[in-house]
C-alpha atoms as a PDB file:
ATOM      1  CA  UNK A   1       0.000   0.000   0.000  1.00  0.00           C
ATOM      2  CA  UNK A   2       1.294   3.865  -0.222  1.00  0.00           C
ATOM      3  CA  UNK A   3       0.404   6.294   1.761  1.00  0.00           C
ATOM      4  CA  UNK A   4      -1.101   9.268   1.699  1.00  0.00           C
ATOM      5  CA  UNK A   5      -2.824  12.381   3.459  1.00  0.00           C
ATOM      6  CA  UNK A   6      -5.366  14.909   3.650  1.00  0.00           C
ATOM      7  CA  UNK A   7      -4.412  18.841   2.199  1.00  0.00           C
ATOM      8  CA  UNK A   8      -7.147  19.442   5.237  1.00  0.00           C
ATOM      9  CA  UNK A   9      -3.742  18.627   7.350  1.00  0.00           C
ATOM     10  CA  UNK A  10      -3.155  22.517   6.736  1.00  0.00           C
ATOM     11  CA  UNK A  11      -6.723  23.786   7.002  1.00  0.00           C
ATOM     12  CA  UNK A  12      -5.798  25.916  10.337  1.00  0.00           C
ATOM     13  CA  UNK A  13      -2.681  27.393   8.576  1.00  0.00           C
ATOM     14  CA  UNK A  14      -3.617  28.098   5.207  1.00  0.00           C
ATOM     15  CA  UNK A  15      -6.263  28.641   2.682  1.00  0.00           C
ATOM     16  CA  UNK A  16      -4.193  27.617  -0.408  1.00  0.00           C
ATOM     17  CA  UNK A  17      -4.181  23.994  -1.511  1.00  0.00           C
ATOM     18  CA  UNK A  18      -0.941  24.246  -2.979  1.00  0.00           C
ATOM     19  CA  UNK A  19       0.726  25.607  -0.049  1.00  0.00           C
ATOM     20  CA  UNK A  20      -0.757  22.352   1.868  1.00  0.00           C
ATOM     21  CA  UNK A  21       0.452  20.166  -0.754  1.00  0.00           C
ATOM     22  CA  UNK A  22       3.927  21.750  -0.774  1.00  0.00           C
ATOM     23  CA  UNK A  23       4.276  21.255   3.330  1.00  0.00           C
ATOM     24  CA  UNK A  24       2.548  17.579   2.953  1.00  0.00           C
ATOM     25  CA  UNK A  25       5.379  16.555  -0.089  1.00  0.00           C
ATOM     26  CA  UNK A  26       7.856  18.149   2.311  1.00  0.00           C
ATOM     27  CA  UNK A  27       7.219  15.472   4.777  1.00  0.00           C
ATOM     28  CA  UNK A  28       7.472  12.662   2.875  1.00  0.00           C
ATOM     29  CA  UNK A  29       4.140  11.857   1.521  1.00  0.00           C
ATOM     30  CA  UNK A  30       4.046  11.510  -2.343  1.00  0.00           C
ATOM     31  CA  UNK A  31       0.156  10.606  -2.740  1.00  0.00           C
ATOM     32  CA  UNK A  32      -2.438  13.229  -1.474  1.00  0.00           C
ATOM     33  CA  UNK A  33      -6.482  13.437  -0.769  1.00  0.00           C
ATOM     34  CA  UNK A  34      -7.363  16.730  -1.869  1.00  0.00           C
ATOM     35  CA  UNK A  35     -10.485  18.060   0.223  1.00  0.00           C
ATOM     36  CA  UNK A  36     -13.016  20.043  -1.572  1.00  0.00           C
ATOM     37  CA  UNK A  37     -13.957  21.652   1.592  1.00  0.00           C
ATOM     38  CA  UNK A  38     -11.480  23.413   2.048  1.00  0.00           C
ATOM     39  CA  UNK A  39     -12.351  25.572  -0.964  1.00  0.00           C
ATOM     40  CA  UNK A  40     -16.014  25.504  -0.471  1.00  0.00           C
ATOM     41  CA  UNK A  41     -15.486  27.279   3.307  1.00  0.00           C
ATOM     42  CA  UNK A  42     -13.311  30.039   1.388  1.00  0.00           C
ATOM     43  CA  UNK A  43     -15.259  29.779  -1.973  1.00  0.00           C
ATOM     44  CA  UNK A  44     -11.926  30.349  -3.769  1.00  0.00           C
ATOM     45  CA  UNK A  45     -10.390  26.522  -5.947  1.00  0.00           C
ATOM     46  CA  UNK A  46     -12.552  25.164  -7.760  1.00  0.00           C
ATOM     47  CA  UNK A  47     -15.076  27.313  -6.549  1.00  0.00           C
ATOM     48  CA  UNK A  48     -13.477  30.605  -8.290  1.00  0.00           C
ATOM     49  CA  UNK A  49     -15.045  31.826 -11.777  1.00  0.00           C
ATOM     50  CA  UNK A  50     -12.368  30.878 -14.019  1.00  0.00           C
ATOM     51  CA  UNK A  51     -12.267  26.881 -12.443  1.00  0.00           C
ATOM     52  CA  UNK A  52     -10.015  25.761 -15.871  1.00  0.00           C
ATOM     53  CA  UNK A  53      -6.794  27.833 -14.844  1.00  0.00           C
ATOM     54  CA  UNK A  54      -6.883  26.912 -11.089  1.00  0.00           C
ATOM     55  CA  UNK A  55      -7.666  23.029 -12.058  1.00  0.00           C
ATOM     56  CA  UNK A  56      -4.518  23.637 -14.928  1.00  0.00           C
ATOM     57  CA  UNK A  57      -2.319  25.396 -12.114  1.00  0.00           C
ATOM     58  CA  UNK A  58      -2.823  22.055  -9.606  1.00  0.00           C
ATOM     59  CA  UNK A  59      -1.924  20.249 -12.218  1.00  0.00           C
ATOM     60  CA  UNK A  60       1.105  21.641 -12.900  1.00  0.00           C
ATOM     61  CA  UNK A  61       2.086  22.560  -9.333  1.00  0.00           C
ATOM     62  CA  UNK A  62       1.513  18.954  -8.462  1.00  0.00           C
ATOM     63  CA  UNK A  63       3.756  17.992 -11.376  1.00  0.00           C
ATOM     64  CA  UNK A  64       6.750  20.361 -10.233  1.00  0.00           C
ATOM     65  CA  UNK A  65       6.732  18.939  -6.837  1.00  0.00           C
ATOM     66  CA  UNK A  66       6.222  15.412  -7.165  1.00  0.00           C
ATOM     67  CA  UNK A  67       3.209  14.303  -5.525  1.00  0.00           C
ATOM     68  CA  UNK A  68      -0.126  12.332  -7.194  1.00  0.00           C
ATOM     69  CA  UNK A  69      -3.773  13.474  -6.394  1.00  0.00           C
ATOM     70  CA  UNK A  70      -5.149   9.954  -5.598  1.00  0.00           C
ATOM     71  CA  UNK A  71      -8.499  10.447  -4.352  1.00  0.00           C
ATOM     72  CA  UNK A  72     -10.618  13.668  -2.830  1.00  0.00           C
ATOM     73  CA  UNK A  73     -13.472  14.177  -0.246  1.00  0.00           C
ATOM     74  CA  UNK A  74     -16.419  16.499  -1.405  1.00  0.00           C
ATOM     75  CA  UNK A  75     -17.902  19.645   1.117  1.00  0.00           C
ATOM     76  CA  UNK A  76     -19.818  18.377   3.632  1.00  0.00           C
ATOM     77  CA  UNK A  77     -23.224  19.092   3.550  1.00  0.00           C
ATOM     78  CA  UNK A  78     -27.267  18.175   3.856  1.00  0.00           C
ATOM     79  CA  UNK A  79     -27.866  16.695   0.408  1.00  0.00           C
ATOM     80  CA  UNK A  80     -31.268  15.686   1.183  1.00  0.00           C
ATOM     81  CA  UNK A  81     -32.333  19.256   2.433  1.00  0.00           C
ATOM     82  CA  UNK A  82     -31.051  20.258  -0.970  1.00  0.00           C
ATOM     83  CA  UNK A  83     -32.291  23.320  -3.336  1.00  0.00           C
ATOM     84  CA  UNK A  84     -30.034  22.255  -6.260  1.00  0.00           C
ATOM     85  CA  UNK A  85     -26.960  24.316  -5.052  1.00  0.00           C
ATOM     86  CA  UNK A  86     -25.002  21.255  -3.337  1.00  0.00           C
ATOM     87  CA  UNK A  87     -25.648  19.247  -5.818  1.00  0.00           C
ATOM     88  CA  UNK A  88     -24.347  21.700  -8.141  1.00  0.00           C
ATOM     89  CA  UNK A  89     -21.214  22.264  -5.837  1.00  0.00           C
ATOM     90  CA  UNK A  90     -20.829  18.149  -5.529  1.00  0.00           C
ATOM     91  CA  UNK A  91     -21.092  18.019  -9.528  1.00  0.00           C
ATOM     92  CA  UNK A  92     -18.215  20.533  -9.791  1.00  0.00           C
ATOM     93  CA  UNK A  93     -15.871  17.871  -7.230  1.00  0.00           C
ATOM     94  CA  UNK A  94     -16.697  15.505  -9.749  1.00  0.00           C
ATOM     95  CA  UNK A  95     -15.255  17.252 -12.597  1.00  0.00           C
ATOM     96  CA  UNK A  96     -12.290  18.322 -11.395  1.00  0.00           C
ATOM     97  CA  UNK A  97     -11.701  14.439 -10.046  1.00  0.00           C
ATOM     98  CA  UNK A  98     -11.949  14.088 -13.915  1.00  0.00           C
ATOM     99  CA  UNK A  99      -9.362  16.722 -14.766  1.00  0.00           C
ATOM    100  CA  UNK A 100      -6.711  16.084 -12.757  1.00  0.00           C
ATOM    101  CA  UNK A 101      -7.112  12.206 -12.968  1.00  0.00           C
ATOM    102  CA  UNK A 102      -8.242  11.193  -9.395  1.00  0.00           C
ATOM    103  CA  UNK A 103     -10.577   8.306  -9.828  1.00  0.00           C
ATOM    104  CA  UNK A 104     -11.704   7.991  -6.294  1.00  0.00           C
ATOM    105  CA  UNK A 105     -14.253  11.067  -4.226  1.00  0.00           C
ATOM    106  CA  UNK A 106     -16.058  10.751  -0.990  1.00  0.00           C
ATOM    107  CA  UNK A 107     -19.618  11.724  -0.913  1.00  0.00           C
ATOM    108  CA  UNK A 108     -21.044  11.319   2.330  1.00  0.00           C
ATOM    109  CA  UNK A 109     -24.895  10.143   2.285  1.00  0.00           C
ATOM    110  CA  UNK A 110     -27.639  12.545   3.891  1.00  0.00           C
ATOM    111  CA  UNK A 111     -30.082  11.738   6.534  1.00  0.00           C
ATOM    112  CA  UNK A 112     -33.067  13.566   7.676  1.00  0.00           C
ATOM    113  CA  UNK A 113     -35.221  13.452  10.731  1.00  0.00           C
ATOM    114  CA  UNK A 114     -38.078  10.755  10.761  1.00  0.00           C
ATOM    115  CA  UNK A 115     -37.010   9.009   7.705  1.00  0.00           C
ATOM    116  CA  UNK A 116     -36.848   5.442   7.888  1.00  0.00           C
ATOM    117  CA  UNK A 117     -34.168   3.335   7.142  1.00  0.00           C
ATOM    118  CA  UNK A 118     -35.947   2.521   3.087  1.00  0.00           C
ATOM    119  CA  UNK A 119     -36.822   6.060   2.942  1.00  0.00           C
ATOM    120  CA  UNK A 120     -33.077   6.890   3.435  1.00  0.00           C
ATOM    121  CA  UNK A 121     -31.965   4.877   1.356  1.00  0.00           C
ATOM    122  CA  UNK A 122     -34.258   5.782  -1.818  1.00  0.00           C
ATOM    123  CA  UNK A 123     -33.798   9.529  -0.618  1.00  0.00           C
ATOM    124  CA  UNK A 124     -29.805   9.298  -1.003  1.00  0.00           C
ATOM    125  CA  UNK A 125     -30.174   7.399  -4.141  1.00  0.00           C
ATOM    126  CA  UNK A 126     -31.833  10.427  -6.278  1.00  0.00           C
ATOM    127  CA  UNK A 127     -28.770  12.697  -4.852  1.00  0.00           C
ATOM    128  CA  UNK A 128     -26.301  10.126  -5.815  1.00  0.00           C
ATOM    129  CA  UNK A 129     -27.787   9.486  -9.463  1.00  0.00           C
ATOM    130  CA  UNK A 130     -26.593  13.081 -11.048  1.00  0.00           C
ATOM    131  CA  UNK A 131     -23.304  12.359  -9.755  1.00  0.00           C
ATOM    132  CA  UNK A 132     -23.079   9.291 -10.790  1.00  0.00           C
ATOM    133  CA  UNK A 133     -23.857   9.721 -14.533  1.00  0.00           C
ATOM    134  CA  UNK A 134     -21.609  12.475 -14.509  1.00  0.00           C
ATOM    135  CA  UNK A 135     -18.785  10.713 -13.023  1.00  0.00           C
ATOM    136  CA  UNK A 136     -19.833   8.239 -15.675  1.00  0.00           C
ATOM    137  CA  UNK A 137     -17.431  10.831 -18.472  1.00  0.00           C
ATOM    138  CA  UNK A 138     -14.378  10.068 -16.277  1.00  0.00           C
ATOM    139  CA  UNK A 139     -14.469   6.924 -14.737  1.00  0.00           C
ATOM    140  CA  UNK A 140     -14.793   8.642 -10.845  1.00  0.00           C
ATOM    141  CA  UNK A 141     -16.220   6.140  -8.344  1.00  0.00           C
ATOM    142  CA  UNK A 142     -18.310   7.733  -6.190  1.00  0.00           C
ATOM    143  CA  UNK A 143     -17.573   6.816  -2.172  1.00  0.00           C
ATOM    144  CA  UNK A 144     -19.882   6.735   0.532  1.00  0.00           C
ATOM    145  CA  UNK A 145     -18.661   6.650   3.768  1.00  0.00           C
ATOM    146  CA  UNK A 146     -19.507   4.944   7.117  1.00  0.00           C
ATOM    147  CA  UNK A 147     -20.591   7.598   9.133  1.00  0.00           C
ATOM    148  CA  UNK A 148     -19.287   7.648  13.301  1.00  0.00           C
ATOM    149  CA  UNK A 149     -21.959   6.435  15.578  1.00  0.00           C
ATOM    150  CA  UNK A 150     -24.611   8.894  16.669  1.00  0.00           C
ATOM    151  CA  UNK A 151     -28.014   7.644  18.614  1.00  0.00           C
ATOM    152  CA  UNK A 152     -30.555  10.519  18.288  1.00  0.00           C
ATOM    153  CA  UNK A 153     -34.281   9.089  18.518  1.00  0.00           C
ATOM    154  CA  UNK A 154     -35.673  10.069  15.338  1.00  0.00           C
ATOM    155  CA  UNK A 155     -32.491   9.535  13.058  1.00  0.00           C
ATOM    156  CA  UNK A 156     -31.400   7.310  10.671  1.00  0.00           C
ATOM    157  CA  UNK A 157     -27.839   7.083   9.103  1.00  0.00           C
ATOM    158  CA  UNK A 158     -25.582   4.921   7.818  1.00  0.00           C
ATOM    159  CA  UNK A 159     -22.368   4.416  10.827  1.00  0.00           C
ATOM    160  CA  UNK A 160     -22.137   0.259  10.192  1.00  0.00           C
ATOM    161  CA  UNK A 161     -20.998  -1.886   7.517  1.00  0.00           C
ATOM    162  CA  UNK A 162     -24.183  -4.320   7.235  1.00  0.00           C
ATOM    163  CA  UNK A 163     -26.202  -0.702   6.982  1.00  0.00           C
ATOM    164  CA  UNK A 164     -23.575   0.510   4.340  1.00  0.00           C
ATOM    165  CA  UNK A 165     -23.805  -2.812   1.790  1.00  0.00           C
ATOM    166  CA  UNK A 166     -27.612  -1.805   1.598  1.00  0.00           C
ATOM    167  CA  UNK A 167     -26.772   1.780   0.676  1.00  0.00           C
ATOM    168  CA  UNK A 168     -24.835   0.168  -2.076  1.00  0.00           C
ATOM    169  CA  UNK A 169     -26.728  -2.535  -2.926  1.00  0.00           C
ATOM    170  CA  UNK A 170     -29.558   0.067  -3.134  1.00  0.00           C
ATOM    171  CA  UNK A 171     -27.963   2.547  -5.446  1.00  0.00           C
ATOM    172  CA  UNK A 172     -26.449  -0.549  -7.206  1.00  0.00           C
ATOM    173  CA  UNK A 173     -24.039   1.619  -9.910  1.00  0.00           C
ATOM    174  CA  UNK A 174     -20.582   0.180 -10.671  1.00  0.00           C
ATOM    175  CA  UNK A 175     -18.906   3.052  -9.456  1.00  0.00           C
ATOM    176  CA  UNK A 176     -20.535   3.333  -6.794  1.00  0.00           C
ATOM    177  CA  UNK A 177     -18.510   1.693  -3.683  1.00  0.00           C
ATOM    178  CA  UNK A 178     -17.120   2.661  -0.021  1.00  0.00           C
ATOM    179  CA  UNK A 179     -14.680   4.471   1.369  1.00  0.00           C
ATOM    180  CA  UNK A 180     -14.127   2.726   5.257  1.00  0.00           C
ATOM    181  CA  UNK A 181     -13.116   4.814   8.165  1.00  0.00           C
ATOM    182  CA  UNK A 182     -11.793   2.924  10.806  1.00  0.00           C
ATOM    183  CA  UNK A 183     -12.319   5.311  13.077  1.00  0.00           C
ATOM    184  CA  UNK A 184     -15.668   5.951  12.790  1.00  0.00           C
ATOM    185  CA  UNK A 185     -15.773   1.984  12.736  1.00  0.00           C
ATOM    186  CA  UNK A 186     -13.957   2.292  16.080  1.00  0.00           C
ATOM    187  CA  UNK A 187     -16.919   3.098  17.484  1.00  0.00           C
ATOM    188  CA  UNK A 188     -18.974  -0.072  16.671  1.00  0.00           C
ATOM    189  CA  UNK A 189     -18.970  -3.258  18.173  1.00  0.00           C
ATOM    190  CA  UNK A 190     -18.240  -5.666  15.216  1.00  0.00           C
ATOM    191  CA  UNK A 191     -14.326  -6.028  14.445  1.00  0.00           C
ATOM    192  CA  UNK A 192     -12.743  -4.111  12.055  1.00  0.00           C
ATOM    193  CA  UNK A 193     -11.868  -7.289  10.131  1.00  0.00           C
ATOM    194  CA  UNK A 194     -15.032  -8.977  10.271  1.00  0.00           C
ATOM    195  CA  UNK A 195     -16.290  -5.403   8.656  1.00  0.00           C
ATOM    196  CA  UNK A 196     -13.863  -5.674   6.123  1.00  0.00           C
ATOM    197  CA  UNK A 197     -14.515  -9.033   4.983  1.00  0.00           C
ATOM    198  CA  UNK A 198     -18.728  -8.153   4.662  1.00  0.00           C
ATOM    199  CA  UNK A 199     -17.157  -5.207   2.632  1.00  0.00           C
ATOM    200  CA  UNK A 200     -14.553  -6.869   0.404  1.00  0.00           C
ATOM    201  CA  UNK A 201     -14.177  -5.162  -2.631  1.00  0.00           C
ATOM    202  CA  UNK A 202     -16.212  -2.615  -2.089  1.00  0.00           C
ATOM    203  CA  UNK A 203     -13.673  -0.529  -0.217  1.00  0.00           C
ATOM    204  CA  UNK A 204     -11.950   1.657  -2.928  1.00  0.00           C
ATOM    205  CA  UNK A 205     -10.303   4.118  -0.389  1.00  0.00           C
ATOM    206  CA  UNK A 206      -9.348   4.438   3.384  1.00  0.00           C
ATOM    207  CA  UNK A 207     -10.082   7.022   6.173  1.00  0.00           C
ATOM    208  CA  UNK A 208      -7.040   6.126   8.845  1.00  0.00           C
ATOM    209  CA  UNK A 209      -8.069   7.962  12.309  1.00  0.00           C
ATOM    210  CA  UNK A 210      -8.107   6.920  15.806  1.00  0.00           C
ATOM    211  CA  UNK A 211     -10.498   7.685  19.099  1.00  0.00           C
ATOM    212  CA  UNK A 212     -11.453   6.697  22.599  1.00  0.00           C
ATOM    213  CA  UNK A 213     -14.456   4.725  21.133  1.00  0.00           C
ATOM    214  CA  UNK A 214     -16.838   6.956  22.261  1.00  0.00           C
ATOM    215  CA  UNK A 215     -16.012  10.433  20.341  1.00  0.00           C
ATOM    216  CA  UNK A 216     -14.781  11.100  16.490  1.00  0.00           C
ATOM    217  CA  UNK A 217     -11.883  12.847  17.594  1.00  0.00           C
ATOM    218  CA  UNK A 218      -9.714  12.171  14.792  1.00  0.00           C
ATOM    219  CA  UNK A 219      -6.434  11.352  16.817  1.00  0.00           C
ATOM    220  CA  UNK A 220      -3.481   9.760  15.280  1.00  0.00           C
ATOM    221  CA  UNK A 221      -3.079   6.256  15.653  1.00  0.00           C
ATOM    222  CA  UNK A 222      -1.768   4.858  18.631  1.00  0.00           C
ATOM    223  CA  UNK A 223      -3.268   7.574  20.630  1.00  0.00           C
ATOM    224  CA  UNK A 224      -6.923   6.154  21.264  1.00  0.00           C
ATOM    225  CA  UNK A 225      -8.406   2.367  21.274  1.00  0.00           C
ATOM    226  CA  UNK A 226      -8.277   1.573  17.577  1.00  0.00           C
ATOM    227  CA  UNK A 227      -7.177  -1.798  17.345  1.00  0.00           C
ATOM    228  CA  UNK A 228      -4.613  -1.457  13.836  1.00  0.00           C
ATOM    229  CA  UNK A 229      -3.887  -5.659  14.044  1.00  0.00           C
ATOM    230  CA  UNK A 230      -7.566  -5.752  13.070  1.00  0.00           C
ATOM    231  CA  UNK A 231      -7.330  -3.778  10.419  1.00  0.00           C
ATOM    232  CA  UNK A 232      -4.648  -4.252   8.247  1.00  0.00           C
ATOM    233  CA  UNK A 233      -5.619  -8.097   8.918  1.00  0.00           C
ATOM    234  CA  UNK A 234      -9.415  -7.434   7.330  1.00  0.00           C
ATOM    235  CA  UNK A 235      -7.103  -5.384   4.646  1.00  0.00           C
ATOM    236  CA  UNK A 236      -5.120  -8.137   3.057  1.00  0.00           C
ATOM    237  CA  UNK A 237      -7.934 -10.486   3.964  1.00  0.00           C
ATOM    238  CA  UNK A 238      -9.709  -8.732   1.353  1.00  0.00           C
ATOM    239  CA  UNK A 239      -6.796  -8.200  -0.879  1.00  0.00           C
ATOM    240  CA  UNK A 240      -7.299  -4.140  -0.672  1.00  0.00           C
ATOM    241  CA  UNK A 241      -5.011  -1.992  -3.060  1.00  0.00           C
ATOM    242  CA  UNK A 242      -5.557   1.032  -2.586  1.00  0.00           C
ATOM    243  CA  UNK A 243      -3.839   3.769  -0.076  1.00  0.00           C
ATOM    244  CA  UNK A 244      -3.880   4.220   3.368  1.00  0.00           C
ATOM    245  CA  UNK A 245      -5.107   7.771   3.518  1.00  0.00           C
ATOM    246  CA  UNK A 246      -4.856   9.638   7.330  1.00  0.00           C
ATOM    247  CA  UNK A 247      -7.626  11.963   8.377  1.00  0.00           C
ATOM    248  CA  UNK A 248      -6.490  12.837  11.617  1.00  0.00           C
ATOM    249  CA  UNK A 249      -7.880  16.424  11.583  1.00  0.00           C
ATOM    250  CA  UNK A 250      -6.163  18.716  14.312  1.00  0.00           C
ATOM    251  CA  UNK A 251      -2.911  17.023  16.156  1.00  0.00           C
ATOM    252  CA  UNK A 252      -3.077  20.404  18.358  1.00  0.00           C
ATOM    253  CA  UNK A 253      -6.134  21.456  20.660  1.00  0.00           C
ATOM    254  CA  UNK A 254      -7.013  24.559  19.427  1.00  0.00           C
ATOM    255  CA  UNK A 255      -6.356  27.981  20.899  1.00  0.00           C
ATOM    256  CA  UNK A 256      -9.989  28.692  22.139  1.00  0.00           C
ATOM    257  CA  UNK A 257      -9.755  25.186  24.664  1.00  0.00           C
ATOM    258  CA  UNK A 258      -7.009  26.512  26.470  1.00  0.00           C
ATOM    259  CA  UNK A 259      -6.560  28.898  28.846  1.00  0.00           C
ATOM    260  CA  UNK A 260      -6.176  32.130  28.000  1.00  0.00           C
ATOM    261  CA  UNK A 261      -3.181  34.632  28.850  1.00  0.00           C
ATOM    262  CA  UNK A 262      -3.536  38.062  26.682  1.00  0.00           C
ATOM    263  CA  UNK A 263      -0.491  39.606  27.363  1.00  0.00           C
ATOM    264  CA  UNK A 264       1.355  37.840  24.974  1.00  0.00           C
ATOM    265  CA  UNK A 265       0.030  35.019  22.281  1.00  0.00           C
ATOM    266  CA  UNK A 266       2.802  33.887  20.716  1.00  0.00           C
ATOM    267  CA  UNK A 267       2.011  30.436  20.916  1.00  0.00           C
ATOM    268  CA  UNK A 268      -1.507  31.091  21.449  1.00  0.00           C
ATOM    269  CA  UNK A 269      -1.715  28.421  17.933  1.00  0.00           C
ATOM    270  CA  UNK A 270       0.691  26.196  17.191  1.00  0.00           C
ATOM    271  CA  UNK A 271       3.613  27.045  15.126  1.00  0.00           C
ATOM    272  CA  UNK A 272       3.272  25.907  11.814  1.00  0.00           C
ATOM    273  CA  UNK A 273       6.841  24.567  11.984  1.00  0.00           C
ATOM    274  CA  UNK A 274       5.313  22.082  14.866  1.00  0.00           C
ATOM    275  CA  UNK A 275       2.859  21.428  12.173  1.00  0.00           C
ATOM    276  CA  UNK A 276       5.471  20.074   9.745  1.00  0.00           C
ATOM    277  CA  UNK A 277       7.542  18.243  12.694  1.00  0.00           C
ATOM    278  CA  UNK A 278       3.982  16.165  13.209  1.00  0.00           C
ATOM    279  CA  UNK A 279       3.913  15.575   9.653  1.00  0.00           C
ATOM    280  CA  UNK A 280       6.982  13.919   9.522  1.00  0.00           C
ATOM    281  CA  UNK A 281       6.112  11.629  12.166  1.00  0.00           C
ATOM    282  CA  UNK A 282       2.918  11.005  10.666  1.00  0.00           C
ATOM    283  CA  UNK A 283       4.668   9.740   7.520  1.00  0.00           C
ATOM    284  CA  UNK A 284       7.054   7.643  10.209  1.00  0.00           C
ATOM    285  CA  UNK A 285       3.810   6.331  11.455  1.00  0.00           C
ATOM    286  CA  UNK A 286       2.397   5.091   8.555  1.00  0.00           C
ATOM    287  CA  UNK A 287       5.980   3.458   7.048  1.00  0.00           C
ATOM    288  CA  UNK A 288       6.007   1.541  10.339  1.00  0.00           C
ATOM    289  CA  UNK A 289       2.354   0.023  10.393  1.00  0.00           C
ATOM    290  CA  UNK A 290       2.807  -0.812   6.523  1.00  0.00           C
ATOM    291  CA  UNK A 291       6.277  -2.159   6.708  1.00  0.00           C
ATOM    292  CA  UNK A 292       5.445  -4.571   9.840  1.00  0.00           C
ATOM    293  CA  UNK A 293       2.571  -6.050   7.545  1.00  0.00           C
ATOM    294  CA  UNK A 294       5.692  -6.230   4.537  1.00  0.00           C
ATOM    295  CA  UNK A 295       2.859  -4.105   2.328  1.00  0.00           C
ATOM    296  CA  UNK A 296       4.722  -0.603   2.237  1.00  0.00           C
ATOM    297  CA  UNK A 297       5.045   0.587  -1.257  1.00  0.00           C
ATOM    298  CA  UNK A 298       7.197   3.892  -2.398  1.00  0.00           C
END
């Protein structure tokens, strides 16, 4: 497997994609999830006027530095509370996935209040069926995601593998598959293996991220209950190829949870230079859990 990170690694230091692909190459990491969010929140990417040059300039930034867009995650949003406007925002992920030659983007499914499990389902397929025709012109698969577990009375959504094989089943396109974030799957009871295995091929992309079990915190491995032997055993079990990705969100607790001293706030935030130190280990990290299962690949 290669590895691979998030550009949302830099989302507290920098509104530029290519500056968070520059610091994420600079640690090691040749293979990169680019997250449409990022530009949605500052409506500037693929979300300026002229999308052709900015989608030409990653290109060609990603070319001079050496590092492969491999797969993205769309804005999060409520697609089935949906004027036409995030759907119209999801189709433009979808194109640019086709331009720079990423065949793999996370759409998270929707869920509304009082809709049953059926009802869900049908609900997310008509918001999945634009996307998929256009991603039809490139090749994209489409990836929905197990959510992390949430018990509100009244809600449905999709946080389990068994749960996520209907979504597909239901949907039934042949780019349509699953992107597996262990985790949110940290936070169920079956094994991460066992989950695998139900999966098997339909897992096209990875979501690497640790917690406590009880809370998506989006810690680094190692640093919460995530049992990684279970994993990368369901992994080969199902003969998965593609990268191990991190999402591991903020390695810092940000400057508004601690206490505050207004005299001086020099390291009120984190130093960006601590930033890059993390992302080195975080490269470290991943080299280590892929080399002790002999699957590490440049």
């Amino acid at each position: 497997m290669k590895l691979a990170t998030s550009t949302g690694d830099y989302s507290k230091y920098t509104n530029s994609q290519m500056k968070a692909l520059e610091h994420i190459r600079n640690a090691g990491f040749k293979y990169a999830d680019y997250n449409f969010g990022i530009d949605h929140t500052h409506q500037n990417g693929v979300y300026l006027e002229d999308t052709k040059e900015y989608i030409n300039s990653i290109n060609e930034f990603c070319r001079k530095i050496g590092i492969e867009l491999v797969q993205a995650h769309s804005p999060m949003g409520e697609p089935l509370e949906d004027d036409g406007s995030f759907l119209s925002d999801t189709l433009r992920c979808v194109d640019a996935c086709g331009a720079w030659g990423i065949k793999r983007l996370v759409v998270h499914s929707g869920y509304r209040r009082g809709l049953s499990p059926e009802e869900t389902f049908e609900e997310n397929k008509r918001f999945f069926t634009p996307l998929l025709d256009r991603a039809e012109n490139y090749g994209v698969n489409i990836l929905v995601e197990n959510f992390n577990k949430m018990c509100i009375e009244g809600l449905y959504w999709i946080d389990n593998a068994p749960d996520l094989l209907r979504m597909i089943d239901c949907v039934d396109h042949p780019l349509f598959h699953a992107v597996w974030d262990v985790g949110h799957a940290n936070m169920q009871e079956m094994p991460q293996d066992e989950a695998l295995r139900l999966m098997g091929d339909h897992v096209l992309a990875l979501h690497v991220q640790d917690n406590m079990g009880n809370k998506d915190s989006h810690l680094t491995p190692f640093l919460g209950t995530l049992n990684l032997d279970s994993v990368m055993n369901g992994l080969l079990d199902i003969g998965y190829n593609g990268y191990f990705t991190f999402e591991v969100g903020d390695v810092f607790t940000p400057s508004n949870k601690r206490r505050r001293y207004d005299k001086d706030t020099r390291l009120e935030s984190a130093p960006i230079e601590l930033r890059d130190a993390y992302e080195r280990y975080l490269y470290a990290l991943g080299k280590c859990i892929l080399e002790k299962y002999d699957c590490f690949e440049e």
